[in-house]
PDB file of N, CA and C in Angstrom:
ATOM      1  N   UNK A   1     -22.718 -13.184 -19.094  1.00  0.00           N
ATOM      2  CA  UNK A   1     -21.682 -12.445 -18.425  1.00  0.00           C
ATOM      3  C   UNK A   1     -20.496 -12.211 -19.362  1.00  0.00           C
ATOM      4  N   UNK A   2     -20.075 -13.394 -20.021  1.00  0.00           N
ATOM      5  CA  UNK A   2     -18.689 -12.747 -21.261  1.00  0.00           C
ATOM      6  C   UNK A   2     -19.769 -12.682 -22.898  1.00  0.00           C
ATOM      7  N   UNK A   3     -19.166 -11.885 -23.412  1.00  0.00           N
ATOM      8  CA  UNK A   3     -19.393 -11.958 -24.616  1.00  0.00           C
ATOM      9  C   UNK A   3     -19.014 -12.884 -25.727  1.00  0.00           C
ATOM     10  N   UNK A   4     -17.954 -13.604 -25.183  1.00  0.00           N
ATOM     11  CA  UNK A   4     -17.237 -15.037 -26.033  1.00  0.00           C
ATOM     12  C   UNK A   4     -16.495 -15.320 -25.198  1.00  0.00           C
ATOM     13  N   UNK A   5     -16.044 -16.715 -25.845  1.00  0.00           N
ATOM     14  CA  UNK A   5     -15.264 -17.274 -25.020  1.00  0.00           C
ATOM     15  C   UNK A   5     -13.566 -16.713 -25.300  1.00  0.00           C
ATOM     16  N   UNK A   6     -13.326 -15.850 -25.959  1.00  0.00           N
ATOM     17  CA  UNK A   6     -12.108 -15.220 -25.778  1.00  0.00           C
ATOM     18  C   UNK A   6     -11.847 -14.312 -24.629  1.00  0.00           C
ATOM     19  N   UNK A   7     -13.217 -13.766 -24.518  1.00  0.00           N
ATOM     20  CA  UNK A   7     -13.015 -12.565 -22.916  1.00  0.00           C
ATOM     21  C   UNK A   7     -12.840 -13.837 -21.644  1.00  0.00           C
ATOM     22  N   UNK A   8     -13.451 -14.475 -21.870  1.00  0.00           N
ATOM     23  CA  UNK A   8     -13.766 -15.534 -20.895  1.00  0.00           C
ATOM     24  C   UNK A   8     -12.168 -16.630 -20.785  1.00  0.00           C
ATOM     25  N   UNK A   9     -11.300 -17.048 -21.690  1.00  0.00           N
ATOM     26  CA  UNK A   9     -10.092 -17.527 -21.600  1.00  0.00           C
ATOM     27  C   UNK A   9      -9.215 -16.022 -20.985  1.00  0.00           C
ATOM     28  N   UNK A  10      -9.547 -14.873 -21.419  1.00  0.00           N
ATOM     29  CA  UNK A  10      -8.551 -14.196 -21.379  1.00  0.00           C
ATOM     30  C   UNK A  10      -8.632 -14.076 -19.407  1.00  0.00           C
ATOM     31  N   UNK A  11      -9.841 -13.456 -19.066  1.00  0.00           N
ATOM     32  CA  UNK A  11     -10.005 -13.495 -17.960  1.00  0.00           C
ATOM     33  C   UNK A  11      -9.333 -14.393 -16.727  1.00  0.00           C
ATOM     34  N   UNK A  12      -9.214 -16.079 -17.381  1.00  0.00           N
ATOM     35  CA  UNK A  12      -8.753 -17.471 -16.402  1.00  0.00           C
ATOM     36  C   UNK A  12      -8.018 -17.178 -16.722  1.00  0.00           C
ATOM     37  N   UNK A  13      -6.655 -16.317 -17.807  1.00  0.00           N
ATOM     38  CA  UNK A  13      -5.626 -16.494 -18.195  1.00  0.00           C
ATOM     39  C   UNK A  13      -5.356 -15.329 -17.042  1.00  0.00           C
ATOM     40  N   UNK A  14      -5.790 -14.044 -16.556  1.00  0.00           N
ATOM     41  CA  UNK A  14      -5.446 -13.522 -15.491  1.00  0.00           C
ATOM     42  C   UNK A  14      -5.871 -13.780 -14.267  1.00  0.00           C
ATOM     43  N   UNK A  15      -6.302 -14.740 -14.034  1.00  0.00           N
ATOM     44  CA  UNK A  15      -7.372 -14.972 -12.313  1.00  0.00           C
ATOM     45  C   UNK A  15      -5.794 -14.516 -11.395  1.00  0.00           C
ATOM     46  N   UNK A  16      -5.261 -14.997 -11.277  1.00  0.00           N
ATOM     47  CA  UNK A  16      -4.109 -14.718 -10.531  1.00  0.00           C
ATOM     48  C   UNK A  16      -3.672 -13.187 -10.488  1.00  0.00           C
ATOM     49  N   UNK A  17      -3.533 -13.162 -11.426  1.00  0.00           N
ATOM     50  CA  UNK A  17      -3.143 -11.111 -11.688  1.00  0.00           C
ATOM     51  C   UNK A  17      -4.361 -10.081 -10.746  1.00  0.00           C
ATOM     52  N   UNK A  18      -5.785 -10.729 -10.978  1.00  0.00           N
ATOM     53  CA  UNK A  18      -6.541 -10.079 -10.829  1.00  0.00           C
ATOM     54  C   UNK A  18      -6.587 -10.320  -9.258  1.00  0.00           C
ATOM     55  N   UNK A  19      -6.954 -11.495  -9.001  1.00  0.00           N
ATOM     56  CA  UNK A  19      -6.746 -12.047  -7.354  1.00  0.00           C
ATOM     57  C   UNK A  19      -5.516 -11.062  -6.748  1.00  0.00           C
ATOM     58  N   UNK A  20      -4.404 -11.022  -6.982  1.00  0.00           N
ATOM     59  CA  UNK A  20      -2.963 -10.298  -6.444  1.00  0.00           C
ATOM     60  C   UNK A  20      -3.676  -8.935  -5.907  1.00  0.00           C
ATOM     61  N   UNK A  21      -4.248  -8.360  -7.511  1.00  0.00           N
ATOM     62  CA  UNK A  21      -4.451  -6.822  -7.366  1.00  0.00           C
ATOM     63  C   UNK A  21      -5.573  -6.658  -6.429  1.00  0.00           C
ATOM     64  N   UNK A  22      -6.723  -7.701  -6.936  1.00  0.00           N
ATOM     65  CA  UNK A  22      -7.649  -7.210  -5.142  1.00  0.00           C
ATOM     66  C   UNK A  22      -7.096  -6.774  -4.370  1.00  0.00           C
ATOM     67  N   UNK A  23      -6.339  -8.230  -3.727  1.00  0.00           N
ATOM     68  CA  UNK A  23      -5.303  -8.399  -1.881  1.00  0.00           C
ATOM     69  C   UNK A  23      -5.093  -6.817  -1.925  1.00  0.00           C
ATOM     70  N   UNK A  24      -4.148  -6.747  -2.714  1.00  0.00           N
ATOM     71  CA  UNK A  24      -3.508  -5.338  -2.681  1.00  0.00           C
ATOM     72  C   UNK A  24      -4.394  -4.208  -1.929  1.00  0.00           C
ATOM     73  N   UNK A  25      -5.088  -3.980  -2.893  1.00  0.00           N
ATOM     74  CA  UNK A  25      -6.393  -3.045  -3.022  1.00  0.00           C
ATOM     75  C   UNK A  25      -7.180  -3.099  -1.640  1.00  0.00           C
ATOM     76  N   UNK A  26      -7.410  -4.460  -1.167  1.00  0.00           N
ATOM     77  CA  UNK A  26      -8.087  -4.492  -0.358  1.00  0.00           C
ATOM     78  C   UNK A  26      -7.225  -3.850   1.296  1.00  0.00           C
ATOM     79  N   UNK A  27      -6.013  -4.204   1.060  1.00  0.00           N
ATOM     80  CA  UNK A  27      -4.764  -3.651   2.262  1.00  0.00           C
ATOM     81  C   UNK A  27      -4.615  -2.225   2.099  1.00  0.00           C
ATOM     82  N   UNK A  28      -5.223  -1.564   0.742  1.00  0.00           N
ATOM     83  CA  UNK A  28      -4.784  -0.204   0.502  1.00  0.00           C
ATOM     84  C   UNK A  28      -5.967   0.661   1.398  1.00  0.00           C
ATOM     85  N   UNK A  29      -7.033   0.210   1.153  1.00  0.00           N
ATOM     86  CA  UNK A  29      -8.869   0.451   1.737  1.00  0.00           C
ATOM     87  C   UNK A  29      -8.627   1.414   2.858  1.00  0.00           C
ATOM     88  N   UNK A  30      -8.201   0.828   3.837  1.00  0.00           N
ATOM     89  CA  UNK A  30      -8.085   1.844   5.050  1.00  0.00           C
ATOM     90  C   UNK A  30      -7.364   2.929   5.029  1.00  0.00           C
ATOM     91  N   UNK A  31      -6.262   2.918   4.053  1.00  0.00           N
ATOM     92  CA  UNK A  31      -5.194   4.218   4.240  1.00  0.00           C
ATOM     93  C   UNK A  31      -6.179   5.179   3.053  1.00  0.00           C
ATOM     94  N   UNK A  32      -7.049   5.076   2.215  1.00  0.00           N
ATOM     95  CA  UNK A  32      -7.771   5.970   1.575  1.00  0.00           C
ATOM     96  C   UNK A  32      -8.760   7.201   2.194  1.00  0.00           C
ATOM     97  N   UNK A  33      -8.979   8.131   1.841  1.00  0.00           N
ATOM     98  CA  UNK A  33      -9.858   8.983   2.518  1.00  0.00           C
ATOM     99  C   UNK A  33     -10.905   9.715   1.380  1.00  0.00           C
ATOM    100  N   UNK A  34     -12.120   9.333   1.349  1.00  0.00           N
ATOM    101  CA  UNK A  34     -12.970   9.961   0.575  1.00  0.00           C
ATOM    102  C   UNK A  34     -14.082  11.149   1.804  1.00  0.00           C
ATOM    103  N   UNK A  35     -14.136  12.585   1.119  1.00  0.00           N
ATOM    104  CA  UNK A  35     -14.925  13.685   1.411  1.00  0.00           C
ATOM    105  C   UNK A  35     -16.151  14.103   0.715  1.00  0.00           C
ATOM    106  N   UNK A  36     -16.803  14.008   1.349  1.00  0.00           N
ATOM    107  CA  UNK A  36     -18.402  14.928   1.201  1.00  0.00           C
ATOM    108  C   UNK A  36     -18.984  15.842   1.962  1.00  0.00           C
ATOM    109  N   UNK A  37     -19.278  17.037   1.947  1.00  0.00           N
ATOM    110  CA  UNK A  37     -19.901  17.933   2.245  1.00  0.00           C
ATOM    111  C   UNK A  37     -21.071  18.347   2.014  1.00  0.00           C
ATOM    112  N   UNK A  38     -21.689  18.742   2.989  1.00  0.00           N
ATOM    113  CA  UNK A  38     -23.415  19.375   2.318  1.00  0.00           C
ATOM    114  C   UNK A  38     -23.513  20.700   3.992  1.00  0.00           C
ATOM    115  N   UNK A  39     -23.979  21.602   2.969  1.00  0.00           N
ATOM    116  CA  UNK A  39     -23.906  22.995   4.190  1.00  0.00           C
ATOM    117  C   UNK A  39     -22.834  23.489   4.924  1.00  0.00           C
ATOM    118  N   UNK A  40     -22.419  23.157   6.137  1.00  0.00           N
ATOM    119  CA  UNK A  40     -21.500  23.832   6.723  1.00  0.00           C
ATOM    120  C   UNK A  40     -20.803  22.304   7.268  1.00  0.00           C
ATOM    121  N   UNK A  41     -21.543  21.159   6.697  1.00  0.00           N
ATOM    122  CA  UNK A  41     -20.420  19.913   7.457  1.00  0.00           C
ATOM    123  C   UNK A  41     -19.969  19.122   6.351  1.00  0.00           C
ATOM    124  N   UNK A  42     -18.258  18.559   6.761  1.00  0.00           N
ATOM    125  CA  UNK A  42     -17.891  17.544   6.478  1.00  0.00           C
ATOM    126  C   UNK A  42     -17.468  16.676   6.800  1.00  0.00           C
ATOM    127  N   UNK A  43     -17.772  15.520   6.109  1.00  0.00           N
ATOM    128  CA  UNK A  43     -17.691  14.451   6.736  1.00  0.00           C
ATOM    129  C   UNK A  43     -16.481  13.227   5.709  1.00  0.00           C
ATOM    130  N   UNK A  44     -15.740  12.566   6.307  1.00  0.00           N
ATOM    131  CA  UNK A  44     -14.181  12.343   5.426  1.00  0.00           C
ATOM    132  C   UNK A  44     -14.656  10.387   5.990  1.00  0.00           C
ATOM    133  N   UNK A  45     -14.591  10.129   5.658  1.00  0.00           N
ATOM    134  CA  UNK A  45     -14.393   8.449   5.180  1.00  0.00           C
ATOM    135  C   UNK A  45     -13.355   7.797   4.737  1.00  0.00           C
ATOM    136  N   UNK A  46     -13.291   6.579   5.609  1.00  0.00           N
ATOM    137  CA  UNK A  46     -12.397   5.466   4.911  1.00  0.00           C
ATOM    138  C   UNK A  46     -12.615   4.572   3.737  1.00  0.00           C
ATOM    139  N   UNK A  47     -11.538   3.849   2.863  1.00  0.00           N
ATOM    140  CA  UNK A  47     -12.273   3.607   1.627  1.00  0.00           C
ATOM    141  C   UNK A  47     -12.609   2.155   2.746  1.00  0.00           C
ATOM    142  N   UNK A  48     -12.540   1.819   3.534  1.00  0.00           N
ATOM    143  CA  UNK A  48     -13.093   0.358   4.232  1.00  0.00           C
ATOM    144  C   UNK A  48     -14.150   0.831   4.637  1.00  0.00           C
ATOM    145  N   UNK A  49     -15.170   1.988   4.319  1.00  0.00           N
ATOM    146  CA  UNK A  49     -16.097   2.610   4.785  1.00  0.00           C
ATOM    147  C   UNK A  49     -16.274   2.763   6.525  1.00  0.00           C
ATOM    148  N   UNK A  50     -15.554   3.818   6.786  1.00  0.00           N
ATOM    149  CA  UNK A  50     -15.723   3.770   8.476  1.00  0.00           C
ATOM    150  C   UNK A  50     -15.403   5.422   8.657  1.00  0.00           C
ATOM    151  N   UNK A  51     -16.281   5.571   9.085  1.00  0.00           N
ATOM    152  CA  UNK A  51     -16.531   7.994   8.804  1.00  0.00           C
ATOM    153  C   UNK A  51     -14.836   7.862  10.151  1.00  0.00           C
ATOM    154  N   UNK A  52     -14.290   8.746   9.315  1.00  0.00           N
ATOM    155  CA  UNK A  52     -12.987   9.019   9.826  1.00  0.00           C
ATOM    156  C   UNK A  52     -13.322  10.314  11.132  1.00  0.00           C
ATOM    157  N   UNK A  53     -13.663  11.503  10.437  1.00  0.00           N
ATOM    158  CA  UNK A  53     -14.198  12.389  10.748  1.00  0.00           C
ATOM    159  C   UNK A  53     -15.470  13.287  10.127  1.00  0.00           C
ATOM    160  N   UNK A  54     -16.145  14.116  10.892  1.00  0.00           N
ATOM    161  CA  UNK A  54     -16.889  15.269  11.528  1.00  0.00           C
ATOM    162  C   UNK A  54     -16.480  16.532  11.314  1.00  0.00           C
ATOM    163  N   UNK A  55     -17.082  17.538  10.276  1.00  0.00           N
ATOM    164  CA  UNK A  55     -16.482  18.896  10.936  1.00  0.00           C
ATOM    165  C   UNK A  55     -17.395  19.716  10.309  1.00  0.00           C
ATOM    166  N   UNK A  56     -17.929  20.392  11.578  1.00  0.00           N
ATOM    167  CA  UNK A  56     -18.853  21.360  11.173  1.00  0.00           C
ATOM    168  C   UNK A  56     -18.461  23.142  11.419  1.00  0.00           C
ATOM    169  N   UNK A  57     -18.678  23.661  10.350  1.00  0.00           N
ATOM    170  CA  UNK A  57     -18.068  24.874  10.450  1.00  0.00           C
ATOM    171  C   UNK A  57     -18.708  25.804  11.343  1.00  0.00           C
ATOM    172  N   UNK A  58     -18.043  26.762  11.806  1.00  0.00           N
ATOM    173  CA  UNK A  58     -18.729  27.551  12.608  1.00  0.00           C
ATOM    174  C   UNK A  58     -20.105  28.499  11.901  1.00  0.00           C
ATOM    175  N   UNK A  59     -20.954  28.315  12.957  1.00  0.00           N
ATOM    176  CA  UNK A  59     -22.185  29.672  12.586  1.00  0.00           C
ATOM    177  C   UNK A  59     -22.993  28.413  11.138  1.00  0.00           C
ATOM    178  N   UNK A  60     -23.033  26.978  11.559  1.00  0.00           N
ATOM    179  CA  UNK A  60     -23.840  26.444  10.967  1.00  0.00           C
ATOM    180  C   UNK A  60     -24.652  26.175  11.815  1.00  0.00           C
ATOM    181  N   UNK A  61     -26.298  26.230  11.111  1.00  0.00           N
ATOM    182  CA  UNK A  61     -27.256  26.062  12.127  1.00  0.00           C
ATOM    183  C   UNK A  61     -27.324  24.732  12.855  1.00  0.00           C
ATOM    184  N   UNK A  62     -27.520  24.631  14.539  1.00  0.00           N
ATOM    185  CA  UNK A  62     -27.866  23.916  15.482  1.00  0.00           C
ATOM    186  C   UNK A  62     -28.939  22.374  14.534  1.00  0.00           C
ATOM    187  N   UNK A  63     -29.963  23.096  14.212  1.00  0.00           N
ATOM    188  CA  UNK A  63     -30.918  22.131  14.083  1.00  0.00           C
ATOM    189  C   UNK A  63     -30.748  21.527  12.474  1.00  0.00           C
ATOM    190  N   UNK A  64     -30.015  22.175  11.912  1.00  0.00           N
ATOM    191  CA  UNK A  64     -29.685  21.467  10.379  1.00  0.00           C
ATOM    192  C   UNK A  64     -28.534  20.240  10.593  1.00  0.00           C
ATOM    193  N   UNK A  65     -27.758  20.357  11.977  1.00  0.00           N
ATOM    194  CA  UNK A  65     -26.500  19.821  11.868  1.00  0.00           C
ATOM    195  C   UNK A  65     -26.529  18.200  11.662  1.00  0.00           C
ATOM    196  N   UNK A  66     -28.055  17.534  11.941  1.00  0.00           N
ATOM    197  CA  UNK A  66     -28.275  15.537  12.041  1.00  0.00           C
ATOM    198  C   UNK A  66     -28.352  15.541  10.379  1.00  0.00           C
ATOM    199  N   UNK A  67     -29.109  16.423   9.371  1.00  0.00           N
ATOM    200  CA  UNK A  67     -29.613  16.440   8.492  1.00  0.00           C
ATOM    201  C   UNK A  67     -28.287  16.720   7.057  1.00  0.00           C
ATOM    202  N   UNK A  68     -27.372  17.599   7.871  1.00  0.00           N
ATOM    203  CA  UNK A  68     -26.334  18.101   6.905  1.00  0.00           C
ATOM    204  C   UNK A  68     -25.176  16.851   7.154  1.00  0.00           C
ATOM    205  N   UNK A  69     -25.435  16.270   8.408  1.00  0.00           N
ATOM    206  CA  UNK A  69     -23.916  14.956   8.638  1.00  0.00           C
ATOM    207  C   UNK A  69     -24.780  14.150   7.889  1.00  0.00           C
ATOM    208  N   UNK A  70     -25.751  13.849   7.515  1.00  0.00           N
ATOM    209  CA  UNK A  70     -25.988  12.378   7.197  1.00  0.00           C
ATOM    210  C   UNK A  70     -26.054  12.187   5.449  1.00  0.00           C
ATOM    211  N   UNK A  71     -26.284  13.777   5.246  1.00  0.00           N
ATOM    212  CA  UNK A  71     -26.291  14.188   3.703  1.00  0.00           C
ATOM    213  C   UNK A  71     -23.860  14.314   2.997  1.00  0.00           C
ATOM    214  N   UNK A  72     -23.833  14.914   4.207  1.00  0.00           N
ATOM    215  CA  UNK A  72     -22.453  14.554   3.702  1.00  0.00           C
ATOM    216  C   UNK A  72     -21.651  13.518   4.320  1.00  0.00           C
ATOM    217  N   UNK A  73     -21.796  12.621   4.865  1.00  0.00           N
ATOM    218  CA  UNK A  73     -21.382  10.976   5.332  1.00  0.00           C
ATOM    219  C   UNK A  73     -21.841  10.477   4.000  1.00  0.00           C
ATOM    220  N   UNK A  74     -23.490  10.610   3.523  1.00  0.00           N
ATOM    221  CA  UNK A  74     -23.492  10.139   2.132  1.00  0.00           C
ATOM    222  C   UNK A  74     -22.781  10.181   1.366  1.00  0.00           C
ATOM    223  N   UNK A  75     -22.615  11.224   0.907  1.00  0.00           N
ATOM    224  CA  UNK A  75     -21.803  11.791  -0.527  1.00  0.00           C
ATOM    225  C   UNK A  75     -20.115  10.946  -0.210  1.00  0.00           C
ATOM    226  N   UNK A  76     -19.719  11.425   0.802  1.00  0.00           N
ATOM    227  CA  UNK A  76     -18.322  10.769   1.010  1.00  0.00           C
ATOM    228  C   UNK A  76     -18.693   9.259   0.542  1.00  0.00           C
ATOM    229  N   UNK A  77     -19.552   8.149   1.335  1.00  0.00           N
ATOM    230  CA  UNK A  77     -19.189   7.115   0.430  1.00  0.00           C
ATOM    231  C   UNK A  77     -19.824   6.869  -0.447  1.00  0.00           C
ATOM    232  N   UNK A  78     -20.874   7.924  -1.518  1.00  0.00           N
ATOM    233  CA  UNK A  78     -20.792   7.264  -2.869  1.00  0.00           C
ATOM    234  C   UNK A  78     -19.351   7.556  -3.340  1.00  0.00           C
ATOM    235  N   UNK A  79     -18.883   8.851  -3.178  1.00  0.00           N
ATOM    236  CA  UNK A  79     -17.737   9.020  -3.715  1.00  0.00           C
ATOM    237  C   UNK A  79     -16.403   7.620  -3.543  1.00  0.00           C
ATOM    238  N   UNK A  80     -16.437   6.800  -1.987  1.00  0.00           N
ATOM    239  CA  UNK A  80     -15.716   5.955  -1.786  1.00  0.00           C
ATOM    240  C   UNK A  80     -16.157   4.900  -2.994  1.00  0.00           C
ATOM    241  N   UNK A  81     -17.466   4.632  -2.818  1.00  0.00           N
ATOM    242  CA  UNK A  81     -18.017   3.475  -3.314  1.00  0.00           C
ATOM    243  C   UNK A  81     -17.173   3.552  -4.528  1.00  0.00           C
ATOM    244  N   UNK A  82     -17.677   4.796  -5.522  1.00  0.00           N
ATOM    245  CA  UNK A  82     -17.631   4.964  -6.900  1.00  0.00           C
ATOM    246  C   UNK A  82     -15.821   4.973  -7.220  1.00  0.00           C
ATOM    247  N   UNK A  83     -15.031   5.384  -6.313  1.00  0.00           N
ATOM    248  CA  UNK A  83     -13.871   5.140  -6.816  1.00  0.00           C
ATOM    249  C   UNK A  83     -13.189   3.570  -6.700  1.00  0.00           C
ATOM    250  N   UNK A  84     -14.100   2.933  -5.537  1.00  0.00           N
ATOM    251  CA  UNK A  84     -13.449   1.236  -5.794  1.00  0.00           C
ATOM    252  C   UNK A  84     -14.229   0.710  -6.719  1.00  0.00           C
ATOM    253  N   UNK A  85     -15.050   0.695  -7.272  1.00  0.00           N
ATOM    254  CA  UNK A  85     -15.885   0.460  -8.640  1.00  0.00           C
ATOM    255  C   UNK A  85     -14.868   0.584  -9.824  1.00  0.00           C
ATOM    256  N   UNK A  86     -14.394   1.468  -9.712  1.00  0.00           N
ATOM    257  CA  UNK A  86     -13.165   2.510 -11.346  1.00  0.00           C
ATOM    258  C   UNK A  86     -12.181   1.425 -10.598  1.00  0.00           C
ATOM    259  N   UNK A  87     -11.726   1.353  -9.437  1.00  0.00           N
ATOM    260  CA  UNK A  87     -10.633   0.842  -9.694  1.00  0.00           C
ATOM    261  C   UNK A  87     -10.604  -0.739 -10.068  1.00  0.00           C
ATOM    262  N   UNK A  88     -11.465  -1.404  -9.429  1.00  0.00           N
ATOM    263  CA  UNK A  88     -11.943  -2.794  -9.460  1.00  0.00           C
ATOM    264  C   UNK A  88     -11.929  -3.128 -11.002  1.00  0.00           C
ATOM    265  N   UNK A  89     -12.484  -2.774 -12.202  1.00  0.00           N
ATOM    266  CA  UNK A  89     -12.512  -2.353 -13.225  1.00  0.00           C
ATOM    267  C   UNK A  89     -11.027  -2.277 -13.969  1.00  0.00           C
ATOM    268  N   UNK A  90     -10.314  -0.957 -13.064  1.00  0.00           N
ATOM    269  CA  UNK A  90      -8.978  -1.438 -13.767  1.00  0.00           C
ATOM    270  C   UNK A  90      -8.162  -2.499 -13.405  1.00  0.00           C
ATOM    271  N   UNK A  91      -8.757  -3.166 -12.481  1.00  0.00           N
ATOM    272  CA  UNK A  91      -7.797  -4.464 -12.246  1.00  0.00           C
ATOM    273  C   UNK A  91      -8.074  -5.556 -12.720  1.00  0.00           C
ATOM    274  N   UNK A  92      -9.644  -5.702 -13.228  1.00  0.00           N
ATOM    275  CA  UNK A  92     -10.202  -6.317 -13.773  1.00  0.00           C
ATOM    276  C   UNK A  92      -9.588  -6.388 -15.521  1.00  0.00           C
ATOM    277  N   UNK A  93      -9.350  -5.657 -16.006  1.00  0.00           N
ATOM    278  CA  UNK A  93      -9.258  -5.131 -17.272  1.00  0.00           C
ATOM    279  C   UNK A  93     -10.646  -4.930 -17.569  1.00  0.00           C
ATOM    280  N   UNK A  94     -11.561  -4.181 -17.364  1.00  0.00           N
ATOM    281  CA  UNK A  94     -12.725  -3.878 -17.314  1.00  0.00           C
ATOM    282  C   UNK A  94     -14.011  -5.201 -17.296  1.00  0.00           C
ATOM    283  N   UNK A  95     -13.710  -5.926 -16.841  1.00  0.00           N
ATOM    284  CA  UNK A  95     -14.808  -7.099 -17.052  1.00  0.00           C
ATOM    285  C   UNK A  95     -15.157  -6.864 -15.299  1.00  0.00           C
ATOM    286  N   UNK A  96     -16.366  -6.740 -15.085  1.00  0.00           N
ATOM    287  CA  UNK A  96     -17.577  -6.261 -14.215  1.00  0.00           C
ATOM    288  C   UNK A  96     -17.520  -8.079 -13.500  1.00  0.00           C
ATOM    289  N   UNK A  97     -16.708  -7.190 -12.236  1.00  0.00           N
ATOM    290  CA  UNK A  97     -16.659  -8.401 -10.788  1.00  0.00           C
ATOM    291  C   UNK A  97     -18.005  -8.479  -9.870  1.00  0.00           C
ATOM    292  N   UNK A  98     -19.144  -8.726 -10.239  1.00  0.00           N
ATOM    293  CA  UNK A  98     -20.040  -8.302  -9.602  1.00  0.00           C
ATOM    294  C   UNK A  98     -20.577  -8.266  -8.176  1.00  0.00           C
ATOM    295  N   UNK A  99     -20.263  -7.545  -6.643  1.00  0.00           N
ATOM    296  CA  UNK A  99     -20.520  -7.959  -5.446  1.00  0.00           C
ATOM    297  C   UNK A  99     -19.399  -7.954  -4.861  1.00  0.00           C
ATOM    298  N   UNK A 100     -18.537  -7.588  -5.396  1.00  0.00           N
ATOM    299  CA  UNK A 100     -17.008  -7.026  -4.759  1.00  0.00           C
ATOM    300  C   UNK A 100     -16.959  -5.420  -3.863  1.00  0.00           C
ATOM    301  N   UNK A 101     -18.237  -4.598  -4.931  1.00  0.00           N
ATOM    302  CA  UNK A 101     -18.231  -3.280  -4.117  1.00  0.00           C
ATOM    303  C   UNK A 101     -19.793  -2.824  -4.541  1.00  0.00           C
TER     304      UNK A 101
END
């Protein structure tokens, strides 16, 4: 997991810094909003992953509409996923927290 024991002191030398910036991060989660779209729907997410909203545009087809929410509910949280990943990272000073997100 470290490459030496300098990444590895430097790391215990921030546990605290890094711990702070989680909390933070983790209180920030709900006020975030990640979007994905596919066809005529979108679908908007919390970064605590919880689909905010639904919106399907008019004159999108009836029978595409289970197939197009579930394709853009996706995309919204890789997009969530992938931005608490980048950020986790910068709080980390890039050393890989593994099972955090």
């Amino acid at each position: 997991m470290f490459g030496n024991l300098g990444q590895m002191a430097s790391l215990l030398g921030r546990v605290k810094e890094i711990q702070a910036g989680i909390k933070t991060f983790k209180e920030e989660l709900p006020k975030l909003e990640f979007t994905g779209s596919c066809g005529g729907v979108t679908a908007v997410v919390s970064g605590d992953l919880e689909v905010r909203r639904l919106e399907v545009a008019p004159g999108t087809d009836p029978a595409a509409i289970a197939n197009l929410s579930r394709d853009a509910v996706n995309q919204a949280l890789l997009a969530a996923k992938q931005a608490m990943r980048a950020k986790m990272q910068e709080i980390s000073g890039g050393i890989d927290l593994p099972g955090l997100f």
